[in-house]
N, C-alpha and C. Protein backbone atom coordinates (compact mmCIF):
# COMPACT_ATOMS: atom_id res chain seq x y z
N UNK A 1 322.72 75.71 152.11
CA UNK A 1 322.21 74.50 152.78
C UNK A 1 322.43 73.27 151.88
N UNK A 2 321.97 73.71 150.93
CA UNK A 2 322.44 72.17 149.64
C UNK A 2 323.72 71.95 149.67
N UNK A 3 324.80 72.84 149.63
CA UNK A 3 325.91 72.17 149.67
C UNK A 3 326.22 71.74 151.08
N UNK A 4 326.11 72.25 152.25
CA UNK A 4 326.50 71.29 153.27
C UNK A 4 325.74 70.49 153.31
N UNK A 5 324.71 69.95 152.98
CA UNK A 5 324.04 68.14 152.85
C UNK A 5 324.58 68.10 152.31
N UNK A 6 325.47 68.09 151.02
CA UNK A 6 326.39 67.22 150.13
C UNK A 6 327.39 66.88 150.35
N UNK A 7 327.96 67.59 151.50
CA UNK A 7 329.29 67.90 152.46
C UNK A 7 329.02 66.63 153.56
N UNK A 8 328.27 66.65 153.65
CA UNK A 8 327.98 65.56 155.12
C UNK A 8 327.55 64.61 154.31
N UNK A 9 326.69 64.06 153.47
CA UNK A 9 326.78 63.30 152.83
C UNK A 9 328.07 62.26 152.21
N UNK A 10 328.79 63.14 151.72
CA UNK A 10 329.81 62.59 151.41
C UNK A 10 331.04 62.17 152.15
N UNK A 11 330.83 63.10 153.25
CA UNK A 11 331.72 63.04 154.62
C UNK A 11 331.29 61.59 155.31
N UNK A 12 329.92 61.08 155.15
CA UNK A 12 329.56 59.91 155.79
C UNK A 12 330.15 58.23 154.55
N UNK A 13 330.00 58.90 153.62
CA UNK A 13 330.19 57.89 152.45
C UNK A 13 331.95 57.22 152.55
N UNK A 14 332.74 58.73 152.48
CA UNK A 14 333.96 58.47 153.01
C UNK A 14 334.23 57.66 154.04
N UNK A 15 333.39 58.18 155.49
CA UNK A 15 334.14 57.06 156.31
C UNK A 15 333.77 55.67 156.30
N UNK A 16 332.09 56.08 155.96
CA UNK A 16 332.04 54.32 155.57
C UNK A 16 333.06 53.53 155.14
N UNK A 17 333.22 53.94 153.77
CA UNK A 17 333.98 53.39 153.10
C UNK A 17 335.56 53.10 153.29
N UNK A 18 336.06 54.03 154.21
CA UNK A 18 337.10 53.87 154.68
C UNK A 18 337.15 52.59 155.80
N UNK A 19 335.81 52.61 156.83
CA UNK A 19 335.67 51.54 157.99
C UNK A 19 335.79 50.10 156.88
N UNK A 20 335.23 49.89 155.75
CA UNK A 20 335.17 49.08 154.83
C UNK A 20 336.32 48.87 154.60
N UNK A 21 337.11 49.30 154.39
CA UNK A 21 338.60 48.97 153.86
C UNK A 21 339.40 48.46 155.09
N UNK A 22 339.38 49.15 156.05
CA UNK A 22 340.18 48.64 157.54
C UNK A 22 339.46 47.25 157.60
N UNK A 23 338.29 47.15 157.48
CA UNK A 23 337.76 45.35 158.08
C UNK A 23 338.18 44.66 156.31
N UNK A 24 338.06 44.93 155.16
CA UNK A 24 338.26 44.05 154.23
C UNK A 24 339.99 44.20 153.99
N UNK A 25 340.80 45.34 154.23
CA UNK A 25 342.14 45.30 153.60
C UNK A 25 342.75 44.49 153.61
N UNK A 26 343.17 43.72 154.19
CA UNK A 26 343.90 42.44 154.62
C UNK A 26 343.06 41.47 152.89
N UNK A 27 342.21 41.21 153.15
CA UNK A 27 341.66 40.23 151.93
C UNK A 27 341.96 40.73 150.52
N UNK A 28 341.46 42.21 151.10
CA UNK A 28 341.64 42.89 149.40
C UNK A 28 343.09 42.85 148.84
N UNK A 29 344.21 43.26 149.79
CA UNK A 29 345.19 42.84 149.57
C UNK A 29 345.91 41.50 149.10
N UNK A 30 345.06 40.95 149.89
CA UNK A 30 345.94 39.36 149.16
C UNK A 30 345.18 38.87 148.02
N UNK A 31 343.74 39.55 147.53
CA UNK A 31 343.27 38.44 146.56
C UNK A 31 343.44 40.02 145.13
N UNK A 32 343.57 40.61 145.21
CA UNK A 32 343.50 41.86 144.04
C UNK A 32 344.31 43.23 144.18
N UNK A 33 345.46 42.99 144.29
CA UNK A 33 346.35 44.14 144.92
C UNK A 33 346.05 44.99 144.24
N UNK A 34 345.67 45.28 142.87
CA UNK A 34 345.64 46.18 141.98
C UNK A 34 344.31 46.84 142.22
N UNK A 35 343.48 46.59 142.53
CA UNK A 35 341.96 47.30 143.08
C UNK A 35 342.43 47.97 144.60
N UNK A 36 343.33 47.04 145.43
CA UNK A 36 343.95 47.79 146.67
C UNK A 36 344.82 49.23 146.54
N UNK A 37 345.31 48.96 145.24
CA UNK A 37 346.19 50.03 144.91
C UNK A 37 345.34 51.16 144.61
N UNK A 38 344.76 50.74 143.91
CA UNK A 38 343.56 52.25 143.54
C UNK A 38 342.78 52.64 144.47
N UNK A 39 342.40 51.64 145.71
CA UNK A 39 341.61 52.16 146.56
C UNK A 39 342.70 53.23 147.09
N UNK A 40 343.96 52.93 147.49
CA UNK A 40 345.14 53.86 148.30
C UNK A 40 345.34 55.19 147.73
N UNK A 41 345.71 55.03 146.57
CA UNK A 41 345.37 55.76 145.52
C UNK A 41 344.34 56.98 145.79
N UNK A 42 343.05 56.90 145.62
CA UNK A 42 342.50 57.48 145.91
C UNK A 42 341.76 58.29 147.13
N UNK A 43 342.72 57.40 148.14
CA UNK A 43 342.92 58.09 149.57
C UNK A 43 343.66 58.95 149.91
N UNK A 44 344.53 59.52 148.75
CA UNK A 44 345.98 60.54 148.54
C UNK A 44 345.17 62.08 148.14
């Protein structure tokens, strides 16, 4: 049970964070490519 709360937990953190990137990418891209890169990066 502890690990699937940590599973869904993190499963929710991900997409957040992914919905975060689709509405900021465009900005993040033009003002800090190099933080964009690592975000991509770490989507691999």
């Amino acid at each position: 049970m502890e690990s699937n709360t940590t599973v869904s937990v993190l499963a929710l953190y991900e997409k957040q964070r992914k919905q975060a990137w689709r509405l900021n990418g465009r900005e993040a891209l033009n003002t800090n490519a190099s933080s964009a890169n690592k975000a991509e990066t770490a989507k691999l």
